[in-house]
PDB file of N, CA and C in Angstrom:
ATOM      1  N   UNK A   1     124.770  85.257 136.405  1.00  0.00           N
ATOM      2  CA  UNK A   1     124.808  86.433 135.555  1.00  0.00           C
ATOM      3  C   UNK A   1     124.633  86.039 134.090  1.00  0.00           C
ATOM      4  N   UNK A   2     125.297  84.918 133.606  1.00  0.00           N
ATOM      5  CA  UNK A   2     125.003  84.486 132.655  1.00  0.00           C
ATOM      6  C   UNK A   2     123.631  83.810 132.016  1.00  0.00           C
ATOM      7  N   UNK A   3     122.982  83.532 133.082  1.00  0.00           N
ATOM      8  CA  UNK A   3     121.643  82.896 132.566  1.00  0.00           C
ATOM      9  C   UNK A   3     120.831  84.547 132.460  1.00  0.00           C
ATOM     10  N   UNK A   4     120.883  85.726 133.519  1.00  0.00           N
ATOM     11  CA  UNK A   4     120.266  86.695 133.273  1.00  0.00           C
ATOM     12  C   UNK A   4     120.658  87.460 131.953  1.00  0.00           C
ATOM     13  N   UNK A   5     121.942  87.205 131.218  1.00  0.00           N
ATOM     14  CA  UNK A   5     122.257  87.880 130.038  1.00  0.00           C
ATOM     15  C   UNK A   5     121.792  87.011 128.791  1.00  0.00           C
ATOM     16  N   UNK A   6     121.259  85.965 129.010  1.00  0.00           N
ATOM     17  CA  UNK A   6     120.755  85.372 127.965  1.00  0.00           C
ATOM     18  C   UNK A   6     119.424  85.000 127.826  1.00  0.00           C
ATOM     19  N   UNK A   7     118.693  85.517 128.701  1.00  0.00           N
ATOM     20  CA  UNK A   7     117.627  85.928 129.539  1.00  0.00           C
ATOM     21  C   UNK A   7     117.201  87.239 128.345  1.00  0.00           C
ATOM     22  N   UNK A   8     117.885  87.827 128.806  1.00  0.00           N
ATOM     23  CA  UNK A   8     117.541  88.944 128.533  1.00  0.00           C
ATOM     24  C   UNK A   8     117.771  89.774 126.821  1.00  0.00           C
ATOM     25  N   UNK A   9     118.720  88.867 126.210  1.00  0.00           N
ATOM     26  CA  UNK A   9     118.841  88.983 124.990  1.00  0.00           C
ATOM     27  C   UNK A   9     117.415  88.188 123.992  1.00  0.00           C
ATOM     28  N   UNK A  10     117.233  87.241 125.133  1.00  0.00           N
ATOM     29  CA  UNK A  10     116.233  86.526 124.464  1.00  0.00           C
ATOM     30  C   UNK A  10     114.908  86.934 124.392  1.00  0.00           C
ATOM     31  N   UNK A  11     114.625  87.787 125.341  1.00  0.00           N
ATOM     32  CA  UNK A  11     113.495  88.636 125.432  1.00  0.00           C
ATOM     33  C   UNK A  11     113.477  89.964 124.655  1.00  0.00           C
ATOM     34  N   UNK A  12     114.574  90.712 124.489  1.00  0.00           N
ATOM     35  CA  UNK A  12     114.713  91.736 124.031  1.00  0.00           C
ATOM     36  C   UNK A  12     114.795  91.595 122.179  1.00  0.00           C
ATOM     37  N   UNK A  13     115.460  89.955 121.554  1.00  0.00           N
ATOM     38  CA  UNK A  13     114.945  89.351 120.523  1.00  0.00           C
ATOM     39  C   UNK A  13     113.777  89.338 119.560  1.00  0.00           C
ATOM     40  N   UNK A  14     113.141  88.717 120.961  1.00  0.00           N
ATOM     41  CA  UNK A  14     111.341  88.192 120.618  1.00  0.00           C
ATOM     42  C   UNK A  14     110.195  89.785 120.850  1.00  0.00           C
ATOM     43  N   UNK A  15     110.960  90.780 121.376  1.00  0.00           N
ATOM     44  CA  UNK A  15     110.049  92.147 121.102  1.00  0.00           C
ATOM     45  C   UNK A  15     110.133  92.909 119.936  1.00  0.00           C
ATOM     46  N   UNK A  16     111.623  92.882 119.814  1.00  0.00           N
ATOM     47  CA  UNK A  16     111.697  93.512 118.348  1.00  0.00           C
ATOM     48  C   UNK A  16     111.279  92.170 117.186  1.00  0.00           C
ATOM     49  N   UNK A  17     111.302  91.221 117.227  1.00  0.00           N
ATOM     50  CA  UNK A  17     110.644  90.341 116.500  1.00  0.00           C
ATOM     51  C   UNK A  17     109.415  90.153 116.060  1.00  0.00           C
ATOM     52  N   UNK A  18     108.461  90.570 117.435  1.00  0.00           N
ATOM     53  CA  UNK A  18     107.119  90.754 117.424  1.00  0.00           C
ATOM     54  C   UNK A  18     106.448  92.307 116.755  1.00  0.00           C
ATOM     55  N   UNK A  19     107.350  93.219 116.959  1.00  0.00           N
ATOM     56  CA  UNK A  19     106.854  94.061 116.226  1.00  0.00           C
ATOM     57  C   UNK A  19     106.552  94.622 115.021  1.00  0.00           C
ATOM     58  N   UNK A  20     105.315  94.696 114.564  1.00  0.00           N
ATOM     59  CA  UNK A  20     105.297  95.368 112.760  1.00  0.00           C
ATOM     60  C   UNK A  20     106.167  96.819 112.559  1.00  0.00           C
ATOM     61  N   UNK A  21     106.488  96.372 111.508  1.00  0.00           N
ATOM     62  CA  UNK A  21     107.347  97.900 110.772  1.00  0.00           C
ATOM     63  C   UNK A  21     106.726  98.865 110.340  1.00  0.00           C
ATOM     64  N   UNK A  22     105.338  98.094 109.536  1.00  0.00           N
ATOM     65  CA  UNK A  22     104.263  98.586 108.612  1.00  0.00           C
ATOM     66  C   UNK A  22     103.014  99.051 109.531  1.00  0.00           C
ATOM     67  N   UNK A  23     102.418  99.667 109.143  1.00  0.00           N
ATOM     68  CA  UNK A  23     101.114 100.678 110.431  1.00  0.00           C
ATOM     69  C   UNK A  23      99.871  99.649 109.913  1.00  0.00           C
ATOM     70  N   UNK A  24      98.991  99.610 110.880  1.00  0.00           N
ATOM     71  CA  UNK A  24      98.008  99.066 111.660  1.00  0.00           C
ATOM     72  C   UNK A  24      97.271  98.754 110.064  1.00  0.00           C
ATOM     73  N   UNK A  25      97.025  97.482 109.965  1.00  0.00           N
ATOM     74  CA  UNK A  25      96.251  97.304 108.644  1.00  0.00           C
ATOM     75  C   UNK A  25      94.739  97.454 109.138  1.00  0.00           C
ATOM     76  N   UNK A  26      93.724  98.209 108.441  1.00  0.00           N
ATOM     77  CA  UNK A  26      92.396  98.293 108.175  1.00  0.00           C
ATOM     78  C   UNK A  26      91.695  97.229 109.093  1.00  0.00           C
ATOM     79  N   UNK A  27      91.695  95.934 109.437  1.00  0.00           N
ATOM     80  CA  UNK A  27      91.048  95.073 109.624  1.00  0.00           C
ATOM     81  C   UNK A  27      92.037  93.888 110.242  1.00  0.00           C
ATOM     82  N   UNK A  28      92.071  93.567 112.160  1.00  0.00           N
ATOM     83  CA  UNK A  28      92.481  92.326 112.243  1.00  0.00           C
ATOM     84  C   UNK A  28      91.573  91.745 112.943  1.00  0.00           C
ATOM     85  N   UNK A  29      92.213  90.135 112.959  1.00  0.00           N
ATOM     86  CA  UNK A  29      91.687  89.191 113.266  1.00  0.00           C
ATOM     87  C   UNK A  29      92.587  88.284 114.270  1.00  0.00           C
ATOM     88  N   UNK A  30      92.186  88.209 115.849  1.00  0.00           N
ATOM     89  CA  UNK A  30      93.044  87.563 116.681  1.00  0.00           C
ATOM     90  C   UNK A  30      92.498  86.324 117.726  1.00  0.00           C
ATOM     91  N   UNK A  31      93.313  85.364 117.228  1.00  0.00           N
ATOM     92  CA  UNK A  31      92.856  84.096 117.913  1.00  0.00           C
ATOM     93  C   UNK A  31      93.591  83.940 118.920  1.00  0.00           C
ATOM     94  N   UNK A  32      93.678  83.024 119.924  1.00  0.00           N
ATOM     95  CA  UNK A  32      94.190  82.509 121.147  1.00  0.00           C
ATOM     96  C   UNK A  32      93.293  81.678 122.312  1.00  0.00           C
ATOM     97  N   UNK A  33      94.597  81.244 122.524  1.00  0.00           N
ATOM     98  CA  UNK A  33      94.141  79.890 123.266  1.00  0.00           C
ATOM     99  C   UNK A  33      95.433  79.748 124.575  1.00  0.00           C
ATOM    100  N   UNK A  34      95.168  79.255 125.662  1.00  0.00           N
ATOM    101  CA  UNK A  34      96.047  78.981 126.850  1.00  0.00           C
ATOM    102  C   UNK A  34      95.394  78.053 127.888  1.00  0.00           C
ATOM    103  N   UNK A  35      96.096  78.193 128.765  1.00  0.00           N
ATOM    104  CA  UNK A  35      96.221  77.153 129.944  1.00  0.00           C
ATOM    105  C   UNK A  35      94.930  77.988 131.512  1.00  0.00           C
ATOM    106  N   UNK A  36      94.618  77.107 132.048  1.00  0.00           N
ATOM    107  CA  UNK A  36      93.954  78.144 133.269  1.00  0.00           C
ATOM    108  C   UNK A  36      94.413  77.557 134.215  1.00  0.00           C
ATOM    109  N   UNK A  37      95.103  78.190 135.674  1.00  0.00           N
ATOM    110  CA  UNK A  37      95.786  77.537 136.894  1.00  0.00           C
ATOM    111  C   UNK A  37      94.744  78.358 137.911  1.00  0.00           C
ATOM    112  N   UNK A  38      94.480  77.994 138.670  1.00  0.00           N
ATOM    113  CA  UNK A  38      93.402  78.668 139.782  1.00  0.00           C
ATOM    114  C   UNK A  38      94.700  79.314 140.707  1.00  0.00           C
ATOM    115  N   UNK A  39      94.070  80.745 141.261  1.00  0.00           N
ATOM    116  CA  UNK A  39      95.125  80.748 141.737  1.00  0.00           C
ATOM    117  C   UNK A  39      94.634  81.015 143.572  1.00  0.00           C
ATOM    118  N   UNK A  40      93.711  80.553 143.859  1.00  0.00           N
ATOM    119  CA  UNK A  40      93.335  80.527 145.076  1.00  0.00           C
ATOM    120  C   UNK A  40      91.578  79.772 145.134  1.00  0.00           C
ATOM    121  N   UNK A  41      91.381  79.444 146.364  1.00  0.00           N
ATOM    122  CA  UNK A  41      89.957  78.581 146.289  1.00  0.00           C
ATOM    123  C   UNK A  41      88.706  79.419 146.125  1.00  0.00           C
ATOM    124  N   UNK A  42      87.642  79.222 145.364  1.00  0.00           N
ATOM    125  CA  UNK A  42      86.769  79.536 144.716  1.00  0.00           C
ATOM    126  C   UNK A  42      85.616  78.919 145.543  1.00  0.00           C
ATOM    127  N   UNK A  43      84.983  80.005 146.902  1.00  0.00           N
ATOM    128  CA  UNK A  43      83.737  79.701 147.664  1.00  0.00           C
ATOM    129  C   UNK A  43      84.276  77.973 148.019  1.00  0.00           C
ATOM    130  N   UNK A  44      83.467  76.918 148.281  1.00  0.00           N
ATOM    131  CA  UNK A  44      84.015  75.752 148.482  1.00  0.00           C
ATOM    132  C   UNK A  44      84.758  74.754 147.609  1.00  0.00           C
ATOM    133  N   UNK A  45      84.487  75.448 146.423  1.00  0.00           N
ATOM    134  CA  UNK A  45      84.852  74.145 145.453  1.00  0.00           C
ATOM    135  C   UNK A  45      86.278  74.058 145.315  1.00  0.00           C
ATOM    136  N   UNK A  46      87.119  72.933 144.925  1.00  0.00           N
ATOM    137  CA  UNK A  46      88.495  72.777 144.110  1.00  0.00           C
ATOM    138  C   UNK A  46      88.487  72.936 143.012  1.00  0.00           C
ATOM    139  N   UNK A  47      88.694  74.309 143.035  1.00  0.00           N
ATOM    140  CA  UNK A  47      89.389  74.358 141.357  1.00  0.00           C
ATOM    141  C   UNK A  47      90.758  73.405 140.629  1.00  0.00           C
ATOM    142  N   UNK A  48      90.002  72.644 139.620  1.00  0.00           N
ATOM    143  CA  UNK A  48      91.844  72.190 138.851  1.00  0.00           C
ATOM    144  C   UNK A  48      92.035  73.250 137.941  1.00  0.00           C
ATOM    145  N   UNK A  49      93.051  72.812 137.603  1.00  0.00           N
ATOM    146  CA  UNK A  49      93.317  73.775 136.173  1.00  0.00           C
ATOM    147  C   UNK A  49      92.669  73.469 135.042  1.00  0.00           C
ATOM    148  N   UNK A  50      92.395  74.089 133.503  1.00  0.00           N
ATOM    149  CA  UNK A  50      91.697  74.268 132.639  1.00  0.00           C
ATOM    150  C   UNK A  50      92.231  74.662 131.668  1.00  0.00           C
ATOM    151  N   UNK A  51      91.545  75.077 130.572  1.00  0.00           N
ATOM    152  CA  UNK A  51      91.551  75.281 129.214  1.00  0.00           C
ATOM    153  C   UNK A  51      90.907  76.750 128.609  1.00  0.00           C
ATOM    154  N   UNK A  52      91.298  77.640 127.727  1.00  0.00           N
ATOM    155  CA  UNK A  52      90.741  78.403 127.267  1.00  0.00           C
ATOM    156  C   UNK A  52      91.126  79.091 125.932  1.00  0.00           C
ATOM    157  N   UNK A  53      90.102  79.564 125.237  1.00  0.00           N
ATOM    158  CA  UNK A  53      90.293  80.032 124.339  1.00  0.00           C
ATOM    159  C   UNK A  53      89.366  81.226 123.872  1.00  0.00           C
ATOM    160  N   UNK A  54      89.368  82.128 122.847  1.00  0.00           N
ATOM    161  CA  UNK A  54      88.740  83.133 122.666  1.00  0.00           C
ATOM    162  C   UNK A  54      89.486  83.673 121.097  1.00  0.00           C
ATOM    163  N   UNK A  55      88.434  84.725 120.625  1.00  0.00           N
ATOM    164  CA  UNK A  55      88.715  85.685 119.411  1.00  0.00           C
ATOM    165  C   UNK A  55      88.505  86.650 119.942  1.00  0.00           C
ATOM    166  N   UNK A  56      89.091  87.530 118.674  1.00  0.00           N
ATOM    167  CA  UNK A  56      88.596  88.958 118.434  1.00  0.00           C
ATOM    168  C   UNK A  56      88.773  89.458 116.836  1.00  0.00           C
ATOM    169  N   UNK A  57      87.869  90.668 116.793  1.00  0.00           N
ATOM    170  CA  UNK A  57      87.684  91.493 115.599  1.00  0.00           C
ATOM    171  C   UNK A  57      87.872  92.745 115.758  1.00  0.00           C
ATOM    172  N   UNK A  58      88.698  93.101 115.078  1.00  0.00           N
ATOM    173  CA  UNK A  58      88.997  94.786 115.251  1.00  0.00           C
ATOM    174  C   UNK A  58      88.692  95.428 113.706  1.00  0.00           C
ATOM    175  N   UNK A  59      88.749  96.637 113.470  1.00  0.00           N
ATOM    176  CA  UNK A  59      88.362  97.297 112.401  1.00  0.00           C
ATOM    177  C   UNK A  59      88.998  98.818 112.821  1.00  0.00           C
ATOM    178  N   UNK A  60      89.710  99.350 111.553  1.00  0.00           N
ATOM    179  CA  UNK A  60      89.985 100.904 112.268  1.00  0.00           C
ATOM    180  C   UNK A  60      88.701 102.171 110.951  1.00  0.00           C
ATOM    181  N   UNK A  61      88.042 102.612 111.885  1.00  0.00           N
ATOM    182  CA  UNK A  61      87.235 104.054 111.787  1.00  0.00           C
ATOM    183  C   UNK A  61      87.954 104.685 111.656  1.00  0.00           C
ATOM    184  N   UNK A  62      88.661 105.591 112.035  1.00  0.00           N
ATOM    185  CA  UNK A  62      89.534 106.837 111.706  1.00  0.00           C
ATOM    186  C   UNK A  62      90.710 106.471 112.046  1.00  0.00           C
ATOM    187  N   UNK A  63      91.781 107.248 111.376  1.00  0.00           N
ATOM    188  CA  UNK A  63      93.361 107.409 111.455  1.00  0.00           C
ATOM    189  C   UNK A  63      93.449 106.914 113.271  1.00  0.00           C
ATOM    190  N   UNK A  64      92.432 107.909 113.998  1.00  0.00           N
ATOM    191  CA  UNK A  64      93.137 107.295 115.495  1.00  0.00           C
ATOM    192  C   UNK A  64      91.507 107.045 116.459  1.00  0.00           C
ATOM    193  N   UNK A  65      91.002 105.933 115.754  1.00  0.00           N
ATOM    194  CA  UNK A  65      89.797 105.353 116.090  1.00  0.00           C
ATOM    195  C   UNK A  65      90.002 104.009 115.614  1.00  0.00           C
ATOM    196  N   UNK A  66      90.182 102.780 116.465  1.00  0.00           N
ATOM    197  CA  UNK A  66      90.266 101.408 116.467  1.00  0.00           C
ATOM    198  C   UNK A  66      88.340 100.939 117.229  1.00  0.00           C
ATOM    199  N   UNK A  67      87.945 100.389 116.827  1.00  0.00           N
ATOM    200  CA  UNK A  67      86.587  99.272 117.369  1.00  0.00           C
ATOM    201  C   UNK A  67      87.437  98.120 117.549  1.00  0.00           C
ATOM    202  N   UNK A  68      87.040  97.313 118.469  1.00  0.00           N
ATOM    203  CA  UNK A  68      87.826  96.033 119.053  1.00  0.00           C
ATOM    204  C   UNK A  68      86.719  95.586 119.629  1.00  0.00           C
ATOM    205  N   UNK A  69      86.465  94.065 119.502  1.00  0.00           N
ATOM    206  CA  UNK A  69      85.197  93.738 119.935  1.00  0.00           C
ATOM    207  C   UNK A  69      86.030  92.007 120.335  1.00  0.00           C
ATOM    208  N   UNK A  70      85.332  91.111 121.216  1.00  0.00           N
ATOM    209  CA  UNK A  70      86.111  89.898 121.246  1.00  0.00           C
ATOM    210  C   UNK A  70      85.092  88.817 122.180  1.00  0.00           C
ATOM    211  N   UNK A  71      85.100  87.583 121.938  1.00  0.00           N
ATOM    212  CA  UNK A  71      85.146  86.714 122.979  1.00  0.00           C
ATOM    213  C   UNK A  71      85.922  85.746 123.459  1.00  0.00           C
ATOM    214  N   UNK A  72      85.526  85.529 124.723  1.00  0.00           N
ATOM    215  CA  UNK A  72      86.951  84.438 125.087  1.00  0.00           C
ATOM    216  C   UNK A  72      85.787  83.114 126.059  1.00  0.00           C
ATOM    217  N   UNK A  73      86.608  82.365 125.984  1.00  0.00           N
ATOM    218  CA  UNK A  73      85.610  81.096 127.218  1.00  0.00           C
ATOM    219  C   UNK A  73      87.001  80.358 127.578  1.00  0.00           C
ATOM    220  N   UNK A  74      86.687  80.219 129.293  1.00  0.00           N
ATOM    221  CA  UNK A  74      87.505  79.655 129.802  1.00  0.00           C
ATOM    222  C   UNK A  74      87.194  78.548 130.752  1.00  0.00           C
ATOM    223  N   UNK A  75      87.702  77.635 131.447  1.00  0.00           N
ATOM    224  CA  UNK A  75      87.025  76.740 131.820  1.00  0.00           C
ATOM    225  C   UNK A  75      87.710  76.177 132.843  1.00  0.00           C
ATOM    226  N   UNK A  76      87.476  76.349 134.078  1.00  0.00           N
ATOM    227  CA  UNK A  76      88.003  75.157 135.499  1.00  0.00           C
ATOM    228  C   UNK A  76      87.325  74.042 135.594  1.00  0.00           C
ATOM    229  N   UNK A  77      88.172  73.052 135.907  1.00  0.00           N
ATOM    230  CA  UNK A  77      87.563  71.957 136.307  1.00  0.00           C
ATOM    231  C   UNK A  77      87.217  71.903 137.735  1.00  0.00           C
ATOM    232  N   UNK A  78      86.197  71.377 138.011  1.00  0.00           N
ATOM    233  CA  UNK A  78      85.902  71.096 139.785  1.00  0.00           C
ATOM    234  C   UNK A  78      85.467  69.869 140.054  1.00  0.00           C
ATOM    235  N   UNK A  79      86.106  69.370 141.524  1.00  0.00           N
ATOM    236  CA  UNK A  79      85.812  68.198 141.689  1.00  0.00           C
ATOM    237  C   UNK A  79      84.052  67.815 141.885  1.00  0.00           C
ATOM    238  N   UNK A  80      83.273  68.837 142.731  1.00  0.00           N
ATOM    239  CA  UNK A  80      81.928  69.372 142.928  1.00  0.00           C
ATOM    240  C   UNK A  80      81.220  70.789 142.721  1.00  0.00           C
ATOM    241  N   UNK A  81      80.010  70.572 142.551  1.00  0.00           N
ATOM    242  CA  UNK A  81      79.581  71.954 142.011  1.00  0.00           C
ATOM    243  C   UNK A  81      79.956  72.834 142.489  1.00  0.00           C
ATOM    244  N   UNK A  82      79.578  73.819 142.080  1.00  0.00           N
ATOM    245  CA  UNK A  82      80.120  75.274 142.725  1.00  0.00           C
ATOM    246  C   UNK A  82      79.156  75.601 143.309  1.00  0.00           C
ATOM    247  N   UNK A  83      78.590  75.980 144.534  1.00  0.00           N
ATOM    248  CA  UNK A  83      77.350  76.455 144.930  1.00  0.00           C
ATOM    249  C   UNK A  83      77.852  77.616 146.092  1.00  0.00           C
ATOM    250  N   UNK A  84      77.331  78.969 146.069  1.00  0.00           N
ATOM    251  CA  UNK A  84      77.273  79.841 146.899  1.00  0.00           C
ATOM    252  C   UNK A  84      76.805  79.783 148.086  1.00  0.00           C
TER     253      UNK A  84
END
């Protein structure tokens, strides 16, 4: 019970932490990067795990009009090609 109450303070922390006070500025810019785990086999090949990363660009048009545009690339490793 105790690991779920500190669990849960710790999550409930990091949301109100994460959130802005201040409204949606004109123009963001979002980077990221993570881990890739396969999570089942892919036609014959072995997937390992991988690497990825990606952007994005947003811009707001009207009071309740956001454009969001982005790329991302991600990457498995395999022991042999991938062939269909």
């Amino acid at each position: 019970m105790r690991l779920f109450t500190i669990t849960s303070a710790s999550a409930l922390a990091l949301l109100l932490a994460a959130s802005p006070v201040a409204a949606q500025a004109r123009w963001t810019v979002e980077v990221r990067g993570g881990a890739n785990v396969n999570a089942n086999q892919f036609a014959t090949a072995d997937l390992k795990s991988g690497i990825g990363f990606g952007g994005a660009l947003g811009v707001r048009i009207l009071p309740d009009l956001f454009a969001y545009g982005g790329w991302d690339w991600q990457h498995h490793r395999a022991k042999a090609p991938v062939s269909a």
